[in-house]
Protein backbone atom coordinates (compact mmCIF):
# COMPACT_ATOMS: atom_id res chain seq x y z
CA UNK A 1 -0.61 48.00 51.51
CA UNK A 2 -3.33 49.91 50.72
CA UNK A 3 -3.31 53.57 48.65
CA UNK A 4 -4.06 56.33 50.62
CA UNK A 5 -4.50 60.20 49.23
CA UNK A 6 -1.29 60.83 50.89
CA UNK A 7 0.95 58.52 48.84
CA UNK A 8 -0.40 58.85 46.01
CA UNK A 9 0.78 63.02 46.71
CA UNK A 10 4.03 61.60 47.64
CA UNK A 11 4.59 60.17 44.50
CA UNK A 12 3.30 62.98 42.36
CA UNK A 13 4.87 65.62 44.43
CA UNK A 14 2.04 67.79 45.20
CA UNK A 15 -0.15 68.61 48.64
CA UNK A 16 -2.76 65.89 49.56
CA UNK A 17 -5.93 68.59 49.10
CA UNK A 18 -4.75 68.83 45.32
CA UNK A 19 -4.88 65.23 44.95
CA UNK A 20 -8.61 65.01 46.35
CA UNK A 21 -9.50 67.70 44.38
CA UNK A 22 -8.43 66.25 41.05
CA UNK A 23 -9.94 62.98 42.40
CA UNK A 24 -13.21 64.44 43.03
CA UNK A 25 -13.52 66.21 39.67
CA UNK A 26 -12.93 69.64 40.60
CA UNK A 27 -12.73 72.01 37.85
CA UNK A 28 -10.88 74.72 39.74
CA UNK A 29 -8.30 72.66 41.30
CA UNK A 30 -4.90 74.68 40.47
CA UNK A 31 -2.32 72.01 38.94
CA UNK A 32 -0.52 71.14 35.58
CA UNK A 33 -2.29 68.81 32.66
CA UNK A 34 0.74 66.52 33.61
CA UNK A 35 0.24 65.94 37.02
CA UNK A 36 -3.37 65.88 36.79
CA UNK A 37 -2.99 63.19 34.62
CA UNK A 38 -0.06 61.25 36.02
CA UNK A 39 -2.58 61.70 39.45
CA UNK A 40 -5.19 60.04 37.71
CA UNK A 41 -3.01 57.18 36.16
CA UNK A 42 -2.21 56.01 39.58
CA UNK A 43 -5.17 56.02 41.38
CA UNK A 44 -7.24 53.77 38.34
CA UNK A 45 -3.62 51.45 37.93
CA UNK A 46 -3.66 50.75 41.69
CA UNK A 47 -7.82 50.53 42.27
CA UNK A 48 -7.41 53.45 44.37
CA UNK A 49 -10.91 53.39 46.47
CA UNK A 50 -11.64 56.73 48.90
CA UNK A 51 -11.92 55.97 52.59
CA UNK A 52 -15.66 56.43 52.81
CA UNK A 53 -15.01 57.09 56.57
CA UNK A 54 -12.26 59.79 56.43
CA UNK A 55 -14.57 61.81 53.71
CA UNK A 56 -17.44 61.37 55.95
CA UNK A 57 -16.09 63.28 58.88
CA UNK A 58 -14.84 65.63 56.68
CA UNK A 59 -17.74 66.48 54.53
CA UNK A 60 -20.06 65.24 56.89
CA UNK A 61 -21.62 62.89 53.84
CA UNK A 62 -21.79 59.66 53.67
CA UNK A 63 -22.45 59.46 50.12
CA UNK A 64 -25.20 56.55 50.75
CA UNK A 65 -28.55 56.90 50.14
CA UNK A 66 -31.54 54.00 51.12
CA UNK A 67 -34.17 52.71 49.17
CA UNK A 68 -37.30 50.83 51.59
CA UNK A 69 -39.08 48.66 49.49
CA UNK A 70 -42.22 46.99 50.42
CA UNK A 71 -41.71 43.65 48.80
CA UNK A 72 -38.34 42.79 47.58
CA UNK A 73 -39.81 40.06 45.14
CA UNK A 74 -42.27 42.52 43.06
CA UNK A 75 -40.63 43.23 40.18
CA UNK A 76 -42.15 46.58 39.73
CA UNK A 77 -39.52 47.57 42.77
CA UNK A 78 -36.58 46.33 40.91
CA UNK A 79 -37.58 48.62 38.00
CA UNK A 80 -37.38 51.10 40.59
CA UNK A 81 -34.41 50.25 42.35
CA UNK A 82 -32.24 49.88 39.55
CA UNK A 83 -33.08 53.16 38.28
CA UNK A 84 -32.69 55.13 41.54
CA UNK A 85 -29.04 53.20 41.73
CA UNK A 86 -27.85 53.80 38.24
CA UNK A 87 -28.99 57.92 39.58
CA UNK A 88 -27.24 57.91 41.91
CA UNK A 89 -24.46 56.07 41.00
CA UNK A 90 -23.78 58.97 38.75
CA UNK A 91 -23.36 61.29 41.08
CA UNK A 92 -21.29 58.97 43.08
CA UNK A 93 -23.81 58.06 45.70
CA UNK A 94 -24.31 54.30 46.86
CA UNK A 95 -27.83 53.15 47.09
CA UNK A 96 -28.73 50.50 49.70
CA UNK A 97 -31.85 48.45 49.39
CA UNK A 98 -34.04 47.13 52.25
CA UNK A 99 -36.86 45.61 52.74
CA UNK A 100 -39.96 46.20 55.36
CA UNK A 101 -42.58 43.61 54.08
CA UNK A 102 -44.90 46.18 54.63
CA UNK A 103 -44.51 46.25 58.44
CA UNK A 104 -44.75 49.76 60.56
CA UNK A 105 -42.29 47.70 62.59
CA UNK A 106 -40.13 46.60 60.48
CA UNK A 107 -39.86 50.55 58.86
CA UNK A 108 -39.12 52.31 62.12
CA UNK A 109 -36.00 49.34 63.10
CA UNK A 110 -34.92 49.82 59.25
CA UNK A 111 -34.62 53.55 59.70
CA UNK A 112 -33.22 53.83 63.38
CA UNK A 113 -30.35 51.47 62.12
CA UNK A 114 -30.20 53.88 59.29
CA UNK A 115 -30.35 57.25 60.71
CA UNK A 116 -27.11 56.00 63.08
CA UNK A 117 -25.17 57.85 60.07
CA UNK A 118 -25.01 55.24 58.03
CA UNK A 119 -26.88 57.09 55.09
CA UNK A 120 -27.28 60.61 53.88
CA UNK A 121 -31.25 60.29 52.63
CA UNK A 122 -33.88 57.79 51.93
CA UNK A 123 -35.96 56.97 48.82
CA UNK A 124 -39.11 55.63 50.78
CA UNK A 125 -41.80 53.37 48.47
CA UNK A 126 -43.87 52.09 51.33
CA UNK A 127 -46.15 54.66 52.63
CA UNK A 128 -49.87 53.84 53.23
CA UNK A 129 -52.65 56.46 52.97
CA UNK A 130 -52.45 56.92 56.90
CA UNK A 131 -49.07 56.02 57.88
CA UNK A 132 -47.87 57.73 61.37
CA UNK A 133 -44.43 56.10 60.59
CA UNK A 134 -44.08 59.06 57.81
CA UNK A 135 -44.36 61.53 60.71
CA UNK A 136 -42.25 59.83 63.27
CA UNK A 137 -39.67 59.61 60.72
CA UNK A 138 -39.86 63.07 60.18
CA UNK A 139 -38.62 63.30 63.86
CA UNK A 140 -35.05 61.19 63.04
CA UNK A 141 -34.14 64.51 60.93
CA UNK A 142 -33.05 62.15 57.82
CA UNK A 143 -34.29 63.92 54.33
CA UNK A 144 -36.14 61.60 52.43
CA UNK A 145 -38.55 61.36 49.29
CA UNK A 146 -41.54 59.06 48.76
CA UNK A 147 -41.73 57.29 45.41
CA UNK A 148 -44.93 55.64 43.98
CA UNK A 149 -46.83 55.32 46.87
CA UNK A 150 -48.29 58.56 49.33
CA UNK A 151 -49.93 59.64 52.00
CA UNK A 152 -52.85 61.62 52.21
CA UNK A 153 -52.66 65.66 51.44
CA UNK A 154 -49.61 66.96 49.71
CA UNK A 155 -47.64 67.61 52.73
CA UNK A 156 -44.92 65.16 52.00
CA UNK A 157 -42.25 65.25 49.01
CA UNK A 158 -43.29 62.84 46.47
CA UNK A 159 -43.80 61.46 43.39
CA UNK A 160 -45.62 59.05 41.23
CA UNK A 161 -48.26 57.67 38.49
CA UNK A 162 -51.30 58.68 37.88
CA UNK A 163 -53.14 56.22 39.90
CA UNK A 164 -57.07 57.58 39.07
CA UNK A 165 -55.73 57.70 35.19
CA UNK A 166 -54.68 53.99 35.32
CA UNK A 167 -58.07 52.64 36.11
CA UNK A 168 -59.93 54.54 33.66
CA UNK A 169 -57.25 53.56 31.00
CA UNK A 170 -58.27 50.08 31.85
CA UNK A 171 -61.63 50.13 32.16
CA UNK A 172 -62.41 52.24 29.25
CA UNK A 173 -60.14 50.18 26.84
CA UNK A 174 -62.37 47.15 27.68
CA UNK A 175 -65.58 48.76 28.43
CA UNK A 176 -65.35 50.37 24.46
CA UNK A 177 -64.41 46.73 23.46
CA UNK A 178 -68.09 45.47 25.17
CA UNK A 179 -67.03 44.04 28.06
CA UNK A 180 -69.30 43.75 30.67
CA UNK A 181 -68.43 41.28 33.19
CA UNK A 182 -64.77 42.55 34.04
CA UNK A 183 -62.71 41.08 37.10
CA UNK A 184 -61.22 43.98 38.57
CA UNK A 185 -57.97 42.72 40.82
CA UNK A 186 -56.49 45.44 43.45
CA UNK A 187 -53.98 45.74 45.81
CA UNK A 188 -54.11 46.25 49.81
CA UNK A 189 -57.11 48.95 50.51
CA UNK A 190 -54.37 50.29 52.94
CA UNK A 191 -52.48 51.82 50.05
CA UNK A 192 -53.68 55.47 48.43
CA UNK A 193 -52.52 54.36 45.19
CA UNK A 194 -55.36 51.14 45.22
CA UNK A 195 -58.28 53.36 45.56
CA UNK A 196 -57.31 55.84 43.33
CA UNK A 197 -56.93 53.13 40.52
CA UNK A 198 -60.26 51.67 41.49
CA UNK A 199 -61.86 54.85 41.82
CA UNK A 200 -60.58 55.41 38.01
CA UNK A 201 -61.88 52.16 36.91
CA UNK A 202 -65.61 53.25 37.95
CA UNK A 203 -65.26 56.44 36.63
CA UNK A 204 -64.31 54.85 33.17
CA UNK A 205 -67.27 52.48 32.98
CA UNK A 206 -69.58 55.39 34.29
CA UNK A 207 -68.99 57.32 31.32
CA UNK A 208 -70.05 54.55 29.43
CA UNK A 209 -73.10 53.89 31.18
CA UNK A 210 -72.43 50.42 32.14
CA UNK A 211 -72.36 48.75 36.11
CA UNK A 212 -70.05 48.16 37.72
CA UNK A 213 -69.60 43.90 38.19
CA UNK A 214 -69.23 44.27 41.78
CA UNK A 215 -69.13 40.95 42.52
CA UNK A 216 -65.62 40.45 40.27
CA UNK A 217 -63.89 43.24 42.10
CA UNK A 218 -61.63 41.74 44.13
CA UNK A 219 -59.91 44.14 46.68
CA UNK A 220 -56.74 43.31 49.17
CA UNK A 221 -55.03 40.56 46.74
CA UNK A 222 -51.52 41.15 48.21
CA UNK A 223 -49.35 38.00 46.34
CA UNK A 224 -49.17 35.06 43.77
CA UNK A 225 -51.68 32.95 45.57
CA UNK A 226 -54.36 35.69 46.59
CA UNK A 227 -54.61 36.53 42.42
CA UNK A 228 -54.75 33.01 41.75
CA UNK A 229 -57.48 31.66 44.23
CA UNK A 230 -59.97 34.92 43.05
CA UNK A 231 -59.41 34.39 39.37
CA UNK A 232 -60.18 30.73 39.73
CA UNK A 233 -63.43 30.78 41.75
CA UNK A 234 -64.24 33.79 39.15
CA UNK A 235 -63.89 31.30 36.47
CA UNK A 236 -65.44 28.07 38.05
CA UNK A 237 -68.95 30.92 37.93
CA UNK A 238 -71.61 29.92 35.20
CA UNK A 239 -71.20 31.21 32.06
CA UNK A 240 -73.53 34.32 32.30
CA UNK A 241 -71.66 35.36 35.79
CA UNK A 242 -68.13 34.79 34.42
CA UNK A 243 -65.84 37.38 33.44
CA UNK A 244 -65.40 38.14 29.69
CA UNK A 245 -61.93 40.25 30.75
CA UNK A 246 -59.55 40.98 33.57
CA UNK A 247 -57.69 44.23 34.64
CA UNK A 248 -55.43 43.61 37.00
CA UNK A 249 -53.66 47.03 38.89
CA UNK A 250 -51.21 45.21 40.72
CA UNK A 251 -48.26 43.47 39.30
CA UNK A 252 -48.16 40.76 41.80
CA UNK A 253 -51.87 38.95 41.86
CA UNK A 254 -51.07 39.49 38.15
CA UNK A 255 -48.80 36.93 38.38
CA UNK A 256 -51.33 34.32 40.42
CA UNK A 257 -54.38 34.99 38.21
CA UNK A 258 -52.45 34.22 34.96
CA UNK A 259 -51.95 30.78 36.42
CA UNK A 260 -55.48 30.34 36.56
CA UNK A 261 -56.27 31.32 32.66
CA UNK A 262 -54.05 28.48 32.07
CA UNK A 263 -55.17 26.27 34.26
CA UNK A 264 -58.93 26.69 33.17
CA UNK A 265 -58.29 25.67 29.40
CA UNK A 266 -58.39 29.59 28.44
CA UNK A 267 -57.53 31.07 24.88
CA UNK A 268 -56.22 34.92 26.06
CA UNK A 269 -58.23 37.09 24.41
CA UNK A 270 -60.26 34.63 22.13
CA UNK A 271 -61.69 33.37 25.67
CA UNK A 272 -60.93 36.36 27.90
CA UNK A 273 -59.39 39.66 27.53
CA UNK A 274 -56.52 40.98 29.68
CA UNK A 275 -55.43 44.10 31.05
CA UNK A 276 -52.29 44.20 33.13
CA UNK A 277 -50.67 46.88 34.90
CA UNK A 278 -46.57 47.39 34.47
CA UNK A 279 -43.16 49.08 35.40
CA UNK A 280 -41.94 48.31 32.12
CA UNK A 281 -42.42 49.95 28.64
CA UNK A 282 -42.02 46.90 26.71
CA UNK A 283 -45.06 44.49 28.26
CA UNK A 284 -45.56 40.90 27.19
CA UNK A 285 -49.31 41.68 27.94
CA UNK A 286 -51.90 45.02 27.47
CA UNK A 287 -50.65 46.72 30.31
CA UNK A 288 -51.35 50.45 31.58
CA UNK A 289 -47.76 50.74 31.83
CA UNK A 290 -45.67 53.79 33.89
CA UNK A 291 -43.15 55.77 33.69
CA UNK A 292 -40.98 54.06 36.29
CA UNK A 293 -37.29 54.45 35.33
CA UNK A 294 -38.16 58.16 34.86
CA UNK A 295 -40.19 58.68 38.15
CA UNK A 296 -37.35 56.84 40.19
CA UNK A 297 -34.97 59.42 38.15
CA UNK A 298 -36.68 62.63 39.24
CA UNK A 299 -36.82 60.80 42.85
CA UNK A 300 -32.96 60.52 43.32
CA UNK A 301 -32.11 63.57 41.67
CA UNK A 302 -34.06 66.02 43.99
CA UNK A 303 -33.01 64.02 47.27
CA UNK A 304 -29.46 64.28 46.10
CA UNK A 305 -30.36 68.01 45.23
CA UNK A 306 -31.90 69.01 48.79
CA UNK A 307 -28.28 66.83 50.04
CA UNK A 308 -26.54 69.65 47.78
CA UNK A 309 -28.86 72.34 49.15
CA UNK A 310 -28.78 73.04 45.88
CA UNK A 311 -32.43 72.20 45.81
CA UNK A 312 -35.52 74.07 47.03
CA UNK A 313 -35.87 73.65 51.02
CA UNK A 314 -39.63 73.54 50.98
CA UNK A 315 -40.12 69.81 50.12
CA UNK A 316 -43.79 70.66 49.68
CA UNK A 317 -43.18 71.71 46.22
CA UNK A 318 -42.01 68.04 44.96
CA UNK A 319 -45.55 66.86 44.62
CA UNK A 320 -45.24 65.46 40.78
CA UNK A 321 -47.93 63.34 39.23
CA UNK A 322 -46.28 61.60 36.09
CA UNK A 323 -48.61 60.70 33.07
CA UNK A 324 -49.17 56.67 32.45
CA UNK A 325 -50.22 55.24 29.00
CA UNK A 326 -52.05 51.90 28.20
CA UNK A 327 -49.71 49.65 25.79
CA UNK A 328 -51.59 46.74 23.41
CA UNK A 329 -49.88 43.98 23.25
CA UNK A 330 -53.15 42.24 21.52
CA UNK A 331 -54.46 40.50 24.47
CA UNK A 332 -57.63 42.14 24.63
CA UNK A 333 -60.90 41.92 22.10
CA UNK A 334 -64.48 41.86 22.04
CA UNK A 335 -66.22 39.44 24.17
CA UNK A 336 -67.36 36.15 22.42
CA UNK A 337 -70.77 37.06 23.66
CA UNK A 338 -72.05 39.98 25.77
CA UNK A 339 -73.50 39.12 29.21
C-alpha cells in the first residue's frame, strides 16, 4: 500500500495541510520540533514520493521542465543538460530531455506533446537565426528560455557564449604563432552562433594583416564524417596549399577531423597545430572553451524564476552574453615553415 499525505497525518496526529507543509519545506508551517521531525522520519523510512498529479491540480505546477536538444550525441549538450538538471533538481523540478535532430518538424510535435500539461517551461537549445518555430511556439503560451543558440534581434529570452569572441580567440592565437594556411571548420550556416564565430575568426586575422585561406574554410560540417572527409582532402593538398593548423568551432566535425590527423601520419603540433572549441574547462586539446555549466545555470534559474513570478515579466531583459576563454593544452606552435 502506498503512503499518502493523509496517513502519514493519521499517524502523527495532525491535519494533512501541516504535513505538506513540513514536506515542502515551509518555514512558517505552525507545529512542534517533535512532530516535525517524527513527520519527516516517516516519509524518508517509507520512500514517501508526492503524487505529482494531486499537487498539479492543486498548484497548477507540474514541477517538470524540458530541455530540446538538437543532437542528443554532441557532447557539448550533455554538458548542458546535466547542468540545467542538477538546477533544477535543486529546486525540486524534473528536467526531461528530448531530442529534435534539428527538424522544424520534429520541434513543433515535441512541444504540442509537451504543452498538453505535461511540463511547466522549456529550456530550448535549437533555435536557428530565422526560426518561425520560435514564434509559433510563442502561440502554445508555454514560458521558455533559449540557451546557446538565438535568433536574430534580442526579442527572445536568452543566453549564451560569445560567439564573435570565440573566433578571434582562435584565429589570433594561431595567426600570432605564424600560421598562415589555417583550416577553419564551422557548423550549419543556418545557426547565428556559426557566423558569428566565423565572422570573429576574420576579424582576428584582419588585425594581423594576413588573408584569409578561403579555400580551407569549410562551412556546414554538421557530424563525425563531414569533419573527417574536409580535413582529409585538406591534407591530401601539396605542401604549399596545406594547412599548417586547424580551428575547429564545432565540437562534432572536431571529432571527424581528428581522425584524419591520425590517419595522415601527423605529429599534433610538430606537424599541425590545433584549435578546438569545448563545453568543458578541462580540454584534452587548445580549445576556446565556455562557460557551459554556468550558462545552463543562469538558464534554469530564471525560467524557474518567471515559474515563481518571482522573476521579471519582460523576458526581453534576459539577453546575457557570457565571456569564453581560450585554454592551451600545448597543441598548437609555430608552423614548421611559413607558406
Amino acid at each position: 500500500m502506498s503512503v499518502t499525505l493523509e496517513s502519514i497525518a493519521k499517524r502523527v496526529g495532525v491535519d494533512v495541510s501541516l504535513v505538506s507543509r513540513v514536506l515542502r519545506g515551509d518555514p512558517k508551517a505552525r507545529i512542534s520540533e517533535e512532530k516535525r521531525k517524527k513527520i519527516l522520519s516517516i516519509a524518508r523510512s517509507t520512500n514517501y514520493r508526492p503524487n505529482r498529479m494531486a499537487r498539479s491540480l492543486r498548484t497548477r505546477r507540474m514541477n517538470i521542465l524540458a530541455m530540446l536538444t538538437p543532437d542528443i550525441t554532441n557532447p557539448f549538450h550533455s554538458f548542458l543538460f546535466r547542468a540545467v538538471e542538477r538546477t533544477a533538481s535543486a529546486e525540486g523540478y524534473d528536467v526531461i530531455l528530448c531530442n529534435t535532430d534539428d527538424s522544424a518538424a520534429r520541434f513543433k510535435e515535441v512541444v504540442t506533446t509537451l504543452s498538453e500539461g505535461h511540463v511547466d517551461g522549456l529550456l530550448i537549445a535549437t533555435a536557428q537565426h530565422t526560426d518561425p518555430t520560435i514564434d509559433w511556439l510563442r502561440k502554445q503560451g508555454l514560458p521558455f528560455v533559449l540557451i546557446n543558440r538565438r535568433r536574430d534581434g534580442n526579442a527572445d529570452p536568452w543566453i549564451g557564449p560569445d560567439d564573435f569572441r570565440t573566433g578571434w580567440l582562435g584565429g589570433h592565437h594561431l595567426a600570432r604563432l605564424g600560421h598562415r594556411r589555417i583550416a577553419f571548420l564551422v557548423g550549419s550556416s543556418k545557426i547565428g552562433n556559426m557566423g558569428l564565430r566565423e565572422a570573429g575568426y576574420r576579424k582576428s586575422l584582419e588585425e594581423f594583416g594576413c588573408p584569409v585561406a578561403e579555400d580551407l574554410i569549410f562551412r556546414d560540417l554538421t557530424d563525425r564524417h563531414s569533419g573527417y572527409e574536409c580535413v582529409q582532402k585538406a591534407l591530401a593538398l601539396p605542401e604549399k596549399k596545406r594547412p599548417t593548423a586547424l580551428f575547429a568551432v564545432h565540437s562534432v566535425p572536431l571529432d571527424g577531423a581528428m581522425i584524419a590527423i591520425q590517419k595522415a601520419g601527423l605529429k599534433v603540433p610538430h606537424d599541425l597545430s590545433l584549435v578546438g572549441y569545448s563545453a568543458s574547462n578541462d580540454p584534452d586539446i587548445t580549445s576556446v572553451c565556455i562557460p557551459a555549466e554556468q550558462m545552463a545555470q543562469a538558464a534554469t534559474a530564471h525560467l524557474l524564476q518567471r515559474l515563481s513570478g518571482t522573476g521579471s515579466t519582460e523576458e526581453v531583459v534576459f539577453n546575457t552574453t557570457l565571456p569564453v576563454e581560450l585554454i592551451d593544452r600545448g597543441t598548437t606552435g609555430k608552423p614548421r615553415q611559413n607558406v
